[in-house]
N, C-alpha and C. Protein backbone atom coordinates (compact mmCIF):
# COMPACT_ATOMS: atom_id res chain seq x y z
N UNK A 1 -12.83 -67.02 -17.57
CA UNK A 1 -13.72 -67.47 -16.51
C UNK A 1 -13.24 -68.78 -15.91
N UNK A 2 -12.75 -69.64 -16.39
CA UNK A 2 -11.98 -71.08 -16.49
C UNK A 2 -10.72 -70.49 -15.11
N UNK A 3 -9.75 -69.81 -15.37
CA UNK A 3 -9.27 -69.25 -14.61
C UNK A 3 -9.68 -69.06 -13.40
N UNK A 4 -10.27 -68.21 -13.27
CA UNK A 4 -11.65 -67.45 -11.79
C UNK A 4 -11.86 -68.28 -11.34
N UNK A 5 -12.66 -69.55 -12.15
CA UNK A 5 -13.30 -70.74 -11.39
C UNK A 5 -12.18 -71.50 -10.57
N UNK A 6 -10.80 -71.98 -11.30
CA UNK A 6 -10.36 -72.41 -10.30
C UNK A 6 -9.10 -71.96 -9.05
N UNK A 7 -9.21 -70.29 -9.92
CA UNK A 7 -8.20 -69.95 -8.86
C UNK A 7 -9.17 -69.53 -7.60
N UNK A 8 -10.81 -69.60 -8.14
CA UNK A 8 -11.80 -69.37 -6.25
C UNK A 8 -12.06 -70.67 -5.78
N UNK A 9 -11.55 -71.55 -6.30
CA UNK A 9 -11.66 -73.02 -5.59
C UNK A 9 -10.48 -73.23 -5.17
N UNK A 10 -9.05 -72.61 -5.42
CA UNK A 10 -7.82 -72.95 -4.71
C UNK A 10 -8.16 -72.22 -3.54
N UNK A 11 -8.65 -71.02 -3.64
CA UNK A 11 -8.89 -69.90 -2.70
C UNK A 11 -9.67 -70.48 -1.55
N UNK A 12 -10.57 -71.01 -1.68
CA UNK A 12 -12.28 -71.56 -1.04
C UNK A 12 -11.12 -72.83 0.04
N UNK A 13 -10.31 -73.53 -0.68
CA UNK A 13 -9.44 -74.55 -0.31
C UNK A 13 -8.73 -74.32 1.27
N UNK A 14 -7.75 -73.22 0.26
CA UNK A 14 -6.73 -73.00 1.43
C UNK A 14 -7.41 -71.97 2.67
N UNK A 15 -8.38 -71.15 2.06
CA UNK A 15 -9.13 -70.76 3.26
C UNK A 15 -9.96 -71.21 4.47
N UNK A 16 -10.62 -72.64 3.59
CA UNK A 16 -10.81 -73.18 4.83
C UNK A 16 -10.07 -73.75 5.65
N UNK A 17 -9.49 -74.47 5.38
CA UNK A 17 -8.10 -75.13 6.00
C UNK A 17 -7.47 -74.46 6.80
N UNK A 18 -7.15 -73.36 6.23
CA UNK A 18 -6.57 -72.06 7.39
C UNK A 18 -7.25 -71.98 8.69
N UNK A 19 -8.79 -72.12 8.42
CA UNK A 19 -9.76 -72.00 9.16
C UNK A 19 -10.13 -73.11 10.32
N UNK A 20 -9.25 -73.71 9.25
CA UNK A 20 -9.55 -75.49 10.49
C UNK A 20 -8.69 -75.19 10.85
N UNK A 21 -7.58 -75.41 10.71
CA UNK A 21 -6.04 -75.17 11.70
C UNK A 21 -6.08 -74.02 12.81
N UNK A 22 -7.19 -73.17 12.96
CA UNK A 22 -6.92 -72.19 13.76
C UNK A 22 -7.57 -71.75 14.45
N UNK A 23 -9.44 -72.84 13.88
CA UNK A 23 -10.28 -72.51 15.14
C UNK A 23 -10.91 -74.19 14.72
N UNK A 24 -10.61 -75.11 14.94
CA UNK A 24 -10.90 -76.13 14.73
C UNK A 24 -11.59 -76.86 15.76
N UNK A 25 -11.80 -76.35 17.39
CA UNK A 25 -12.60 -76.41 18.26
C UNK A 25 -14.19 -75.79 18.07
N UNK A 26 -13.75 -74.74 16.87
CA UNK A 26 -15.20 -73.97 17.58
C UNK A 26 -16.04 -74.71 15.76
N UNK A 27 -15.28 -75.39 14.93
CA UNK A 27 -15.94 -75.66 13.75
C UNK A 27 -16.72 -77.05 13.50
N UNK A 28 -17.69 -77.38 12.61
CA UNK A 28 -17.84 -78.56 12.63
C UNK A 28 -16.82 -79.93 11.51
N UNK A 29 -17.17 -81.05 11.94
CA UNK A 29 -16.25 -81.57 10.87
C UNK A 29 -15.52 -81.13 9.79
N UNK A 30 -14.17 -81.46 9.59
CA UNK A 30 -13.47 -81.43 8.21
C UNK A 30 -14.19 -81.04 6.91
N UNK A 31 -15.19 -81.98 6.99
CA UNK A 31 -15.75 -82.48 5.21
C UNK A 31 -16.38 -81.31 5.22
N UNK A 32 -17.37 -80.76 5.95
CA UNK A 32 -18.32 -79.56 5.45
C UNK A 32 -17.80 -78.52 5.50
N UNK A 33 -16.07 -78.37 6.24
CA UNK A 33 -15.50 -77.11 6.24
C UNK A 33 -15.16 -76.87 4.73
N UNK A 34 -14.33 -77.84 4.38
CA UNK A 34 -13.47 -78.01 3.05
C UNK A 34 -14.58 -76.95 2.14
N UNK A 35 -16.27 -78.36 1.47
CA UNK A 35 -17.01 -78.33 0.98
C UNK A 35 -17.40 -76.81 1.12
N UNK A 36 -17.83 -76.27 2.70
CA UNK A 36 -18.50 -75.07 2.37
C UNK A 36 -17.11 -73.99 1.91
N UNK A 37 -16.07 -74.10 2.17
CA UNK A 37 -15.24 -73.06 1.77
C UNK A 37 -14.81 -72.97 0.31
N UNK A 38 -14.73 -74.30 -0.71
CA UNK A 38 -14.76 -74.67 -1.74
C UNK A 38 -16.33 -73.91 -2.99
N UNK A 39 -17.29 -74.60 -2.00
CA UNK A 39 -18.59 -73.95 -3.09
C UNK A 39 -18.92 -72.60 -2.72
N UNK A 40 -18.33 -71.87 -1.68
CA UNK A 40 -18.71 -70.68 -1.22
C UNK A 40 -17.64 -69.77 -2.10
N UNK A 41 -16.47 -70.22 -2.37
CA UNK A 41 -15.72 -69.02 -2.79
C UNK A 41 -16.14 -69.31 -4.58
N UNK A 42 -16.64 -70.41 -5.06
CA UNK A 42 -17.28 -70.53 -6.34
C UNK A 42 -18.13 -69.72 -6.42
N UNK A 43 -19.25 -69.92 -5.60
CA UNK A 43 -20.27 -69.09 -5.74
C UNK A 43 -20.42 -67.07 -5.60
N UNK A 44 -19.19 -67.25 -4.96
CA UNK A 44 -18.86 -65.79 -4.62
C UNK A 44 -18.29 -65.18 -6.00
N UNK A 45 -17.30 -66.08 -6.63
CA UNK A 45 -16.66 -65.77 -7.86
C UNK A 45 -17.91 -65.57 -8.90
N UNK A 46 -18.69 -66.54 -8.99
CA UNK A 46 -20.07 -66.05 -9.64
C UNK A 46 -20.34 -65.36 -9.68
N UNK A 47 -21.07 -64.86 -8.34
CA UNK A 47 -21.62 -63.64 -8.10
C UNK A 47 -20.71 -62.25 -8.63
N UNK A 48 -19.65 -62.02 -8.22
CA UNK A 48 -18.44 -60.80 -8.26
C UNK A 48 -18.24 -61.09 -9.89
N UNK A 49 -18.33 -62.02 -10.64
CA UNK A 49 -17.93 -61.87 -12.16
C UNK A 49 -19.01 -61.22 -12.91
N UNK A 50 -20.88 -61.80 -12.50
CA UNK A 50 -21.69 -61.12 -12.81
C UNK A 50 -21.64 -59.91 -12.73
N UNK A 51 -21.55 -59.17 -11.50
CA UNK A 51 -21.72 -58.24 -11.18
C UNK A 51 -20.42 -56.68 -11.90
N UNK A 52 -19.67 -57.50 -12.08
CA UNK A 52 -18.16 -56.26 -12.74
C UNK A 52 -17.71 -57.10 -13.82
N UNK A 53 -18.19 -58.11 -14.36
CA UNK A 53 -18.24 -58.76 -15.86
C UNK A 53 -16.92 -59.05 -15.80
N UNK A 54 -16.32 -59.52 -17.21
CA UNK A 54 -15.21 -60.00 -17.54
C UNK A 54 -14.27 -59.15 -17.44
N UNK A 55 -12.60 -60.07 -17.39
CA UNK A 55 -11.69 -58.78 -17.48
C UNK A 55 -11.41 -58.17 -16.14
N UNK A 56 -12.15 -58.33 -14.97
CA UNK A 56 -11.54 -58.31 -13.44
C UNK A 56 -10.96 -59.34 -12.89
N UNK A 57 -10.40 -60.30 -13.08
CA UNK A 57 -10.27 -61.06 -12.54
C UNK A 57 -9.79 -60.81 -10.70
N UNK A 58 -8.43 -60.42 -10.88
CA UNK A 58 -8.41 -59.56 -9.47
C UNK A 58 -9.34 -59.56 -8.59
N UNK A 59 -10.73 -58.55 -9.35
CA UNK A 59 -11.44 -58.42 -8.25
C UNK A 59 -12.62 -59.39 -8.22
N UNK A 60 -12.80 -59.96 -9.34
CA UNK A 60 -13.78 -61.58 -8.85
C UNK A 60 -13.19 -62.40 -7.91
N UNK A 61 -11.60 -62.60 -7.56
CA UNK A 61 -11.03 -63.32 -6.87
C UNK A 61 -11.37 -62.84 -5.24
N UNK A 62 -11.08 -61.35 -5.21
CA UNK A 62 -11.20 -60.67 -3.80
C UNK A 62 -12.94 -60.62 -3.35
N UNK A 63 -13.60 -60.87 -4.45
CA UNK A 63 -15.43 -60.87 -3.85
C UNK A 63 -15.24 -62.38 -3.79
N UNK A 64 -14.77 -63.74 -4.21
CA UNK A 64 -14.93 -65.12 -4.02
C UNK A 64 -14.52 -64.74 -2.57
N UNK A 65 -13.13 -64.32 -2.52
CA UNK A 65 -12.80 -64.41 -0.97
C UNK A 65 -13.41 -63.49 0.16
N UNK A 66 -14.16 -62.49 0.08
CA UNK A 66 -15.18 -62.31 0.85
C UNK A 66 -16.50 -63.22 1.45
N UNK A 67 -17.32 -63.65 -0.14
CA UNK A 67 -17.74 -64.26 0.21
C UNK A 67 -17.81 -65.72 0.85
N UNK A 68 -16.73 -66.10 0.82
CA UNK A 68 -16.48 -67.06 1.30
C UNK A 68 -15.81 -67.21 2.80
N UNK A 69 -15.71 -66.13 3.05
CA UNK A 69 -15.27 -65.86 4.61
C UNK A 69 -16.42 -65.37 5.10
N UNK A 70 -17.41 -65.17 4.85
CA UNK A 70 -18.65 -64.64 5.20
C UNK A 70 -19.52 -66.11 5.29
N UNK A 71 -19.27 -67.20 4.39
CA UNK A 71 -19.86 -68.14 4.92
C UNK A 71 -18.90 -68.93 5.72
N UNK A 72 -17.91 -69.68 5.31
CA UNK A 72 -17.09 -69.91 6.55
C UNK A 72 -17.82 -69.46 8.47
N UNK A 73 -17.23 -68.23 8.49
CA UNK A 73 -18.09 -67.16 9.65
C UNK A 73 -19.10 -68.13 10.20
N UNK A 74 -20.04 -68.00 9.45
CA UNK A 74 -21.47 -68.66 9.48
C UNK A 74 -21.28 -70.40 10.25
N UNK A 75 -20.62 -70.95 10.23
CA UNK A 75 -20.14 -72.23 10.55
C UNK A 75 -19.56 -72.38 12.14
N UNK A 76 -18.91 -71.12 12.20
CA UNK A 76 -18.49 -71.06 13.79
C UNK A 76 -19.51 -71.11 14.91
N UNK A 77 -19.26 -72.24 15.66
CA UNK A 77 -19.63 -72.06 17.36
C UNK A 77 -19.45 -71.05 18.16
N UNK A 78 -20.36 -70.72 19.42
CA UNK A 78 -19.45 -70.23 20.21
C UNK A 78 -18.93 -71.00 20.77
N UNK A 79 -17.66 -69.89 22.12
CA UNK A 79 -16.86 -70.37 22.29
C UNK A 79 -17.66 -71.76 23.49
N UNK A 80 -16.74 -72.41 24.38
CA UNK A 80 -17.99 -73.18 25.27
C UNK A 80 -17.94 -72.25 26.20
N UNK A 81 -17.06 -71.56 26.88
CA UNK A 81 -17.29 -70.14 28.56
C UNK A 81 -18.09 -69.51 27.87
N UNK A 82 -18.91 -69.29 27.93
CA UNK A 82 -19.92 -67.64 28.06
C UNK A 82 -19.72 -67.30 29.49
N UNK A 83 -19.99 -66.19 29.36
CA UNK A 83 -19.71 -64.96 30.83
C UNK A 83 -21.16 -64.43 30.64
N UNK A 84 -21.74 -64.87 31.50
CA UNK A 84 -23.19 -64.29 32.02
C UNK A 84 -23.04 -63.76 33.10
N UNK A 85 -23.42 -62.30 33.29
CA UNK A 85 -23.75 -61.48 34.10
C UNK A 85 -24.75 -61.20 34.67
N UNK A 86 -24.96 -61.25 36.10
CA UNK A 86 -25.66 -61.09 37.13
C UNK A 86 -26.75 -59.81 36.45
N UNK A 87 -27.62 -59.80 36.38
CA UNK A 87 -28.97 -58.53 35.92
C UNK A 87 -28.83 -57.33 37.49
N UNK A 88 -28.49 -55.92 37.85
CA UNK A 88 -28.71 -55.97 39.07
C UNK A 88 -30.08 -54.89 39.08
């Protein structure tokens, strides 16, 4: 479990970061990206270890990184153009 925990916090890491580098207009500050991509892929690893118990690691890693792109997600702006269309 020691493992899990911190290979979904390397995970939570470099995912957000990825995330800043590539939509870093539409996100808010640094610190809460890091933070939410960090405790989100923890908490995901939680969740995914409960759920298929010990001995997956693999796939506790691939539910941290779901869930953690699922909150990430959650953090995005839109873009600033919206395209509003005329009602006819």
């Amino acid at each position: 479990m020691l493992w899990e925990a911190l290979g979904s916090v390397v995970l939570g890491l470099v995912l957000s970061w990825a995330a800043l580098q590539r939509l870093a207009d539409r996100l808010p500050p640094r610190r809460p990206v890091l933070v939410t991509g960090t405790l989100g892929a923890l908490f995901g690893a939680l969740v995914t270890h409960g759920a298929v118990g010990p001995g997956h690691t693999l796939g506790t890693l691939l539910g941290a990184l779901v869930v953690d792109a699922v909150l990430l997600s959650l953090l995005l702006r839109p873009t600033r153009r919206l395209r509003r269309t005329a009602a006819t």
